[in-house]
PDB file of N, CA and C in Angstrom:
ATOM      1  N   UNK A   1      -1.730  -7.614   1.722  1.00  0.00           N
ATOM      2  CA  UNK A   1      -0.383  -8.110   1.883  1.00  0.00           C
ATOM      3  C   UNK A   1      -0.357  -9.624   1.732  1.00  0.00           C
ATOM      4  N   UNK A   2      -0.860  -9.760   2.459  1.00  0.00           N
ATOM      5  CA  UNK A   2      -1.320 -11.815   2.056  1.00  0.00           C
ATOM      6  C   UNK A   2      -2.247 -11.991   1.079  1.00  0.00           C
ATOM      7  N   UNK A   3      -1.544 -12.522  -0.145  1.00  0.00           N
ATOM      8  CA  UNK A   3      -2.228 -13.355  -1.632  1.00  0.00           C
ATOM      9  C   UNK A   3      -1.426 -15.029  -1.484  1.00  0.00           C
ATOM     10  N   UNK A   4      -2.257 -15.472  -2.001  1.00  0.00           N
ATOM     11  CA  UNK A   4      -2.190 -17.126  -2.264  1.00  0.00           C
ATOM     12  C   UNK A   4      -0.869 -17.498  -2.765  1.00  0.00           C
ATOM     13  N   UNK A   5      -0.353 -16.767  -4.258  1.00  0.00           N
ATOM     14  CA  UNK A   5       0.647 -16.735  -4.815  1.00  0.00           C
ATOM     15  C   UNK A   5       1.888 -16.171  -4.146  1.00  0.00           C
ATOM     16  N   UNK A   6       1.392 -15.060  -3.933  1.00  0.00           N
ATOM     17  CA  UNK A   6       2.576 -14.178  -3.735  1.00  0.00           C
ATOM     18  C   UNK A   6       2.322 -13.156  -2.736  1.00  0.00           C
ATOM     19  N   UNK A   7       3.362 -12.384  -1.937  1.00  0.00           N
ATOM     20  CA  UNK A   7       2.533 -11.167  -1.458  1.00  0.00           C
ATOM     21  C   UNK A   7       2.681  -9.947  -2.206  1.00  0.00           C
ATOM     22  N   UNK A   8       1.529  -9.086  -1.195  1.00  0.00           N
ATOM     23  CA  UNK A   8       1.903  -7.650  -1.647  1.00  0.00           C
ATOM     24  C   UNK A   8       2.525  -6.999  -1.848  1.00  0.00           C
ATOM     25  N   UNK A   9       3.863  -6.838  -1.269  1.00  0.00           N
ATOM     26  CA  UNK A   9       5.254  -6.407  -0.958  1.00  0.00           C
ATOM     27  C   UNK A   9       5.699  -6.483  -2.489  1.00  0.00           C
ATOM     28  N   UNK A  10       5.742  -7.703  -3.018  1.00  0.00           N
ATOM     29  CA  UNK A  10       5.987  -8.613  -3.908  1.00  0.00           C
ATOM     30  C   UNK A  10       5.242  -7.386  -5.553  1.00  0.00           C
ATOM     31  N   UNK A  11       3.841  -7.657  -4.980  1.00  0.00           N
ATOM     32  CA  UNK A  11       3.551  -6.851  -6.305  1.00  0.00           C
ATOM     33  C   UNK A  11       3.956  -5.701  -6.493  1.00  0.00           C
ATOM     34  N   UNK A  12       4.269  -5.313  -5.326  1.00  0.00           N
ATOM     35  CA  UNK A  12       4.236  -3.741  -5.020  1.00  0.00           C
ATOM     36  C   UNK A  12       5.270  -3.276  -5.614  1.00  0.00           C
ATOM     37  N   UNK A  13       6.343  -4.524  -4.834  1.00  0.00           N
ATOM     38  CA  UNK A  13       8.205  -4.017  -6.084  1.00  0.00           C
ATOM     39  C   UNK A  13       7.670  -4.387  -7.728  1.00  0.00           C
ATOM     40  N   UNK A  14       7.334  -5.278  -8.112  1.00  0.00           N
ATOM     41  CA  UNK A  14       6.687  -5.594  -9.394  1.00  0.00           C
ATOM     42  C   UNK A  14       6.040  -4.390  -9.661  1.00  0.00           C
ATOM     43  N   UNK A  15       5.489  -3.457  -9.552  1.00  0.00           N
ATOM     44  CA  UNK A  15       4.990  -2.289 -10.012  1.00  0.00           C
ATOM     45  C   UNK A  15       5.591  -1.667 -10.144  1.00  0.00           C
ATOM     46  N   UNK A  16       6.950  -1.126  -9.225  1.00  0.00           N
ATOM     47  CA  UNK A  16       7.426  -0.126  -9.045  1.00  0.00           C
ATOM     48  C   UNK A  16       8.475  -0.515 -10.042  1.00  0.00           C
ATOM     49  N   UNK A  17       9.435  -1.726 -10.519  1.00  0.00           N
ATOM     50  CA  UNK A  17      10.099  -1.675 -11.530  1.00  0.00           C
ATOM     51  C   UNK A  17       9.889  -1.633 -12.792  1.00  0.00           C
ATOM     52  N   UNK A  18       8.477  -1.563 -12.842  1.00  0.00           N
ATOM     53  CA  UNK A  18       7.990  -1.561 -14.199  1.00  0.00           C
ATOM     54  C   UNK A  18       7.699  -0.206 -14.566  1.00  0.00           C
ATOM     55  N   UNK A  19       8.708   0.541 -15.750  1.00  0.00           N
ATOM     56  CA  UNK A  19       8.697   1.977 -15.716  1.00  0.00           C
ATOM     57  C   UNK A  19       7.468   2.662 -16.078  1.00  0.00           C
ATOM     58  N   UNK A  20       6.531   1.704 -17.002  1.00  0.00           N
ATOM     59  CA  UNK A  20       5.420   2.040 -17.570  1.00  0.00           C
ATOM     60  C   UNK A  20       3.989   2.107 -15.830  1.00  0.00           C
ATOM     61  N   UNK A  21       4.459   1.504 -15.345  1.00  0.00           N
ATOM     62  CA  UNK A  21       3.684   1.525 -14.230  1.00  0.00           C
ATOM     63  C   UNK A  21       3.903   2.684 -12.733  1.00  0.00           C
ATOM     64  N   UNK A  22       5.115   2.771 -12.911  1.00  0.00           N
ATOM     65  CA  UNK A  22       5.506   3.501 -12.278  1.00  0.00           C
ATOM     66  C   UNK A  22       4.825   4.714 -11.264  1.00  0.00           C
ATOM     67  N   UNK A  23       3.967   5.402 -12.106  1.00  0.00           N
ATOM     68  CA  UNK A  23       3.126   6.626 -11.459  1.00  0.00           C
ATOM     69  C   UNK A  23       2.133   5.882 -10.947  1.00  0.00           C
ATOM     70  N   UNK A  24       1.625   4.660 -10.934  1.00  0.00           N
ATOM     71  CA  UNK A  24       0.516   4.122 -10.013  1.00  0.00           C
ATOM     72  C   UNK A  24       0.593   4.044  -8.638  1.00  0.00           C
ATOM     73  N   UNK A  25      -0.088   4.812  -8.022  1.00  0.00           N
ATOM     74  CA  UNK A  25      -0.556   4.315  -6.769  1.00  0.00           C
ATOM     75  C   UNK A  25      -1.033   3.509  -6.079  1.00  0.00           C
ATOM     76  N   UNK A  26      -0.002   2.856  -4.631  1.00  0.00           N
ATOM     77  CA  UNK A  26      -0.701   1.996  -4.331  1.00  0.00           C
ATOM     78  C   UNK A  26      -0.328   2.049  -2.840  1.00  0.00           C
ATOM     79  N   UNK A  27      -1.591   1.217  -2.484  1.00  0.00           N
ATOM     80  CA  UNK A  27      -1.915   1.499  -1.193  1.00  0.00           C
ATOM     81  C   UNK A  27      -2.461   0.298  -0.535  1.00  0.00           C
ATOM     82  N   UNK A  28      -1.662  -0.395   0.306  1.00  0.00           N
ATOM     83  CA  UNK A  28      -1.765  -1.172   1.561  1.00  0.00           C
ATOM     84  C   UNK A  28      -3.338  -1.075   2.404  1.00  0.00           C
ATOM     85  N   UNK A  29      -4.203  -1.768   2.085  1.00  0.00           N
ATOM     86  CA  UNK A  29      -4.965  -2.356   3.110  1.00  0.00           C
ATOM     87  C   UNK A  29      -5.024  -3.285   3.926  1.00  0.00           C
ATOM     88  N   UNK A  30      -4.442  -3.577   5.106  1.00  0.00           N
ATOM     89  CA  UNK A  30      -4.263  -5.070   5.339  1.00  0.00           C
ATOM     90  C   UNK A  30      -4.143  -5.079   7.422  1.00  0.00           C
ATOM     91  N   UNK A  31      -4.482  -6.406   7.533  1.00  0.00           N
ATOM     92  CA  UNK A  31      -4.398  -6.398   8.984  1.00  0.00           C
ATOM     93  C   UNK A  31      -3.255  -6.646   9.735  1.00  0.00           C
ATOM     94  N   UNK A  32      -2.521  -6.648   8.949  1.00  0.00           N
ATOM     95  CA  UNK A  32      -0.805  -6.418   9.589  1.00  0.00           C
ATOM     96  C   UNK A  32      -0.339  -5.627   9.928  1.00  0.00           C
ATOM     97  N   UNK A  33      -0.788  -5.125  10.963  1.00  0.00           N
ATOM     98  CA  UNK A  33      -0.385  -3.430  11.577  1.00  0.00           C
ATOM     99  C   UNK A  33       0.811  -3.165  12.402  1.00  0.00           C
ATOM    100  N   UNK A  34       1.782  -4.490  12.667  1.00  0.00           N
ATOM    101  CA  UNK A  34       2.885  -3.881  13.092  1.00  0.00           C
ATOM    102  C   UNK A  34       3.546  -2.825  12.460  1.00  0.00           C
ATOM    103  N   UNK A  35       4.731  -2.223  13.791  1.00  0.00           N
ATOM    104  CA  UNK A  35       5.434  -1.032  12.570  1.00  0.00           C
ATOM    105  C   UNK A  35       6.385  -1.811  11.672  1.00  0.00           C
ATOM    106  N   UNK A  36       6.843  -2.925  12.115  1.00  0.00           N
ATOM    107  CA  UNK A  36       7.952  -3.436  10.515  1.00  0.00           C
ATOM    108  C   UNK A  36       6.700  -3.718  10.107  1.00  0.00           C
ATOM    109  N   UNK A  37       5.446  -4.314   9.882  1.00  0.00           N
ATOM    110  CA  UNK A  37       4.674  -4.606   8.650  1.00  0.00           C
ATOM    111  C   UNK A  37       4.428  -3.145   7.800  1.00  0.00           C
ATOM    112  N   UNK A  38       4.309  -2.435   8.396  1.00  0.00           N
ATOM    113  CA  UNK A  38       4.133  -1.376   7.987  1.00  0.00           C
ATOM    114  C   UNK A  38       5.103  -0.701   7.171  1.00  0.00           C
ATOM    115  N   UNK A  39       6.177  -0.818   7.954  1.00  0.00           N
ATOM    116  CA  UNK A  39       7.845  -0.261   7.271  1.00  0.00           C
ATOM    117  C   UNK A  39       8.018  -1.360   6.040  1.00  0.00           C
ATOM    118  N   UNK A  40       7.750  -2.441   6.333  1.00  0.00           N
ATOM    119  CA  UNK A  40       7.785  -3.354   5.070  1.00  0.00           C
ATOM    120  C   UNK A  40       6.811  -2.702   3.800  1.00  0.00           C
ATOM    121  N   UNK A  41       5.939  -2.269   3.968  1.00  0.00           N
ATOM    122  CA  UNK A  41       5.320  -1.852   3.004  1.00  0.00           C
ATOM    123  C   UNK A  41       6.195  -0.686   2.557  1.00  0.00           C
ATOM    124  N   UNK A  42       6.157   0.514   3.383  1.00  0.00           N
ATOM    125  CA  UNK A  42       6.574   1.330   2.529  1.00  0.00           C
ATOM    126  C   UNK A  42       7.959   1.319   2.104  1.00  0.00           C
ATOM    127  N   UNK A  43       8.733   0.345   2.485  1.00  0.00           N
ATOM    128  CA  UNK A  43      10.370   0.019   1.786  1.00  0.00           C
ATOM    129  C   UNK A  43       9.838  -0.662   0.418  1.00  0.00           C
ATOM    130  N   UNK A  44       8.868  -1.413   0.060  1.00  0.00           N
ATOM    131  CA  UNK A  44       8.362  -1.739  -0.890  1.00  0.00           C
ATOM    132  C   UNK A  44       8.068  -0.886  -2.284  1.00  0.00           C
ATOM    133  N   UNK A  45       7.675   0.019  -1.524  1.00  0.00           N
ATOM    134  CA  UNK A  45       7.219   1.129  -2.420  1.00  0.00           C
ATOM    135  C   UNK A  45       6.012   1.925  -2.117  1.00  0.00           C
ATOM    136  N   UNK A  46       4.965   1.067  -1.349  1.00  0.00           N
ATOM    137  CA  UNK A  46       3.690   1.851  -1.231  1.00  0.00           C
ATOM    138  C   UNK A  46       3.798   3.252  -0.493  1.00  0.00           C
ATOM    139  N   UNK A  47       2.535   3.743  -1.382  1.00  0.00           N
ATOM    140  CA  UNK A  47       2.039   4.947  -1.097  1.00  0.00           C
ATOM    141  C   UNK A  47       1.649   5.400   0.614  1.00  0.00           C
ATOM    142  N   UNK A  48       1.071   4.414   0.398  1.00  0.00           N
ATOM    143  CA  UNK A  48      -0.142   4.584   1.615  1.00  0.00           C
ATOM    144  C   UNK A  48      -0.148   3.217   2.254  1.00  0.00           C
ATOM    145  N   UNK A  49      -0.022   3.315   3.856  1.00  0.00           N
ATOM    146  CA  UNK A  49      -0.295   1.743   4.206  1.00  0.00           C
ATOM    147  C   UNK A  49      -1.205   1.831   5.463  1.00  0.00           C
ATOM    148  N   UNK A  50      -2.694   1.100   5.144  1.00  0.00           N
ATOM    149  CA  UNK A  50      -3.861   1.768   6.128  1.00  0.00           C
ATOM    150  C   UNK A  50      -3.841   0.421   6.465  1.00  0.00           C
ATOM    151  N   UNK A  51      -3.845   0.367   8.138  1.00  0.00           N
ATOM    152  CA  UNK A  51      -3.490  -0.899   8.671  1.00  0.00           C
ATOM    153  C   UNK A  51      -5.226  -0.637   8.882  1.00  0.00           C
ATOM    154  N   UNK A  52      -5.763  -2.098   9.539  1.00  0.00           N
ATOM    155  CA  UNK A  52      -7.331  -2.490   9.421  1.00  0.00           C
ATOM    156  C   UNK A  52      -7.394  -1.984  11.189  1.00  0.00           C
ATOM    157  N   UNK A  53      -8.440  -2.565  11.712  1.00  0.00           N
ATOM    158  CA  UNK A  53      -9.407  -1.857  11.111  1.00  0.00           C
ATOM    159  C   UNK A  53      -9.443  -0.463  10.614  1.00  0.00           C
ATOM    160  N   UNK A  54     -10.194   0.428   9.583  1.00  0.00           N
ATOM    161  CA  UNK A  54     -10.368   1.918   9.739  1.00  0.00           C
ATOM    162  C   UNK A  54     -11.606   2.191   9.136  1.00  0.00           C
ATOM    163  N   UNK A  55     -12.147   3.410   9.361  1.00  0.00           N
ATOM    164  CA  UNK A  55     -13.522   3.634   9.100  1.00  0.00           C
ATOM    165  C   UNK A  55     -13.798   3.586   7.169  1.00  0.00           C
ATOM    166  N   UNK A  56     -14.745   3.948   7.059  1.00  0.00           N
ATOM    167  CA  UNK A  56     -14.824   4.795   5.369  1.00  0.00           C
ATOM    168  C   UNK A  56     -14.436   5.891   5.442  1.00  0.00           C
ATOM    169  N   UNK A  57     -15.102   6.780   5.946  1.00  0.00           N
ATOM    170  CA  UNK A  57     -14.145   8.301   6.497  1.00  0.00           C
ATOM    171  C   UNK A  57     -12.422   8.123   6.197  1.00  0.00           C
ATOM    172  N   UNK A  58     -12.122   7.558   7.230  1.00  0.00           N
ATOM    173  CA  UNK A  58     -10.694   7.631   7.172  1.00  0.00           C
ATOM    174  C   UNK A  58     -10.046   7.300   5.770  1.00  0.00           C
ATOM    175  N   UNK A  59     -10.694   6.325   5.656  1.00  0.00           N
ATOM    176  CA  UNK A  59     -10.035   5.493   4.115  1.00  0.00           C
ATOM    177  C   UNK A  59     -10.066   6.740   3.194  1.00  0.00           C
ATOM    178  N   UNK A  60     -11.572   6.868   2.755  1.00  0.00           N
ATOM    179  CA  UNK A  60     -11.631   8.142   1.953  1.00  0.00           C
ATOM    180  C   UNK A  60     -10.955   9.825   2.239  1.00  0.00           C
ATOM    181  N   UNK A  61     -10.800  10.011   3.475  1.00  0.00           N
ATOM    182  CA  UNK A  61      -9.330  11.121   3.758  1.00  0.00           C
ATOM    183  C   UNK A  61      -8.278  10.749   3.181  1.00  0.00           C
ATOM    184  N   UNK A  62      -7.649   9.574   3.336  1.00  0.00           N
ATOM    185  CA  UNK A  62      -6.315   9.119   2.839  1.00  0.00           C
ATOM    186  C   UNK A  62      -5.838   9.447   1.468  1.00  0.00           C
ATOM    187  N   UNK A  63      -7.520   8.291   0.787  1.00  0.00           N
ATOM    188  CA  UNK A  63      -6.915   8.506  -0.822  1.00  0.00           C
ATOM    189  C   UNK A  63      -7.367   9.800  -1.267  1.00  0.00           C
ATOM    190  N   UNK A  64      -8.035  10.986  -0.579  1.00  0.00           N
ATOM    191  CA  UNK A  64      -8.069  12.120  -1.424  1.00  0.00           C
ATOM    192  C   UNK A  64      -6.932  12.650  -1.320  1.00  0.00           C
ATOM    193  N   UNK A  65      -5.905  12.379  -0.127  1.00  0.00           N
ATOM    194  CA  UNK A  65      -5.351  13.457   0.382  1.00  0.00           C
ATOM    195  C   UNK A  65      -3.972  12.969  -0.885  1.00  0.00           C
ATOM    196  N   UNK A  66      -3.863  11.449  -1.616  1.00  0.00           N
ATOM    197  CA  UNK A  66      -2.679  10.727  -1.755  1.00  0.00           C
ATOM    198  C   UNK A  66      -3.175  11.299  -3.033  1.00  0.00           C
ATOM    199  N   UNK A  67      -4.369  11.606  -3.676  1.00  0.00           N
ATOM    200  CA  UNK A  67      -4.434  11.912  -5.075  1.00  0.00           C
ATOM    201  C   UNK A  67      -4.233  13.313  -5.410  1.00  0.00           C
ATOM    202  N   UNK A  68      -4.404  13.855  -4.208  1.00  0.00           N
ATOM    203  CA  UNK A  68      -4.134  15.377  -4.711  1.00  0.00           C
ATOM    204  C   UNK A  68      -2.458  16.108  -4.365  1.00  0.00           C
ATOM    205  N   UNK A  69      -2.008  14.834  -4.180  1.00  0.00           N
ATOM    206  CA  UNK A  69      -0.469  15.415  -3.660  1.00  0.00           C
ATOM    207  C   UNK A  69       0.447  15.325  -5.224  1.00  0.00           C
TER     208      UNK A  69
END
């Protein structure tokens, strides 16, 4: 969510209006775990928003579960 330039939020709508991009998935890693940080993400567009800390396990549950939907 925090980049130098810009944030995530930011790319995230930037993806999502771009029709060619559109079917990409994306997914929030970040240590901003409130629920508006969170709700901010997914009003954004994201898929998935895995607030920090979380294991490998978990991570890897997530994105199988987000690729096979």
């Amino acid at each position: 969510v925090m980049m130098p330039d810009v944030d995530g939020y930011q790319v995230c709508r930037a993806i999502r209006e771009c029709a060619s991009r559109a079917a990409t998935k994306v997914i929030f890693l970040s240590a901003k775990s409130q629920p508006t940080d969170v709700a901010q993400g997914y009003e954004a567009g994201a898929d998935l928003y895995i607030p920090k800390p979380f294991s490998t396990r978990q991570l890897m549950e997530k994105v199988r579960g987000l690729l096979t939907t």
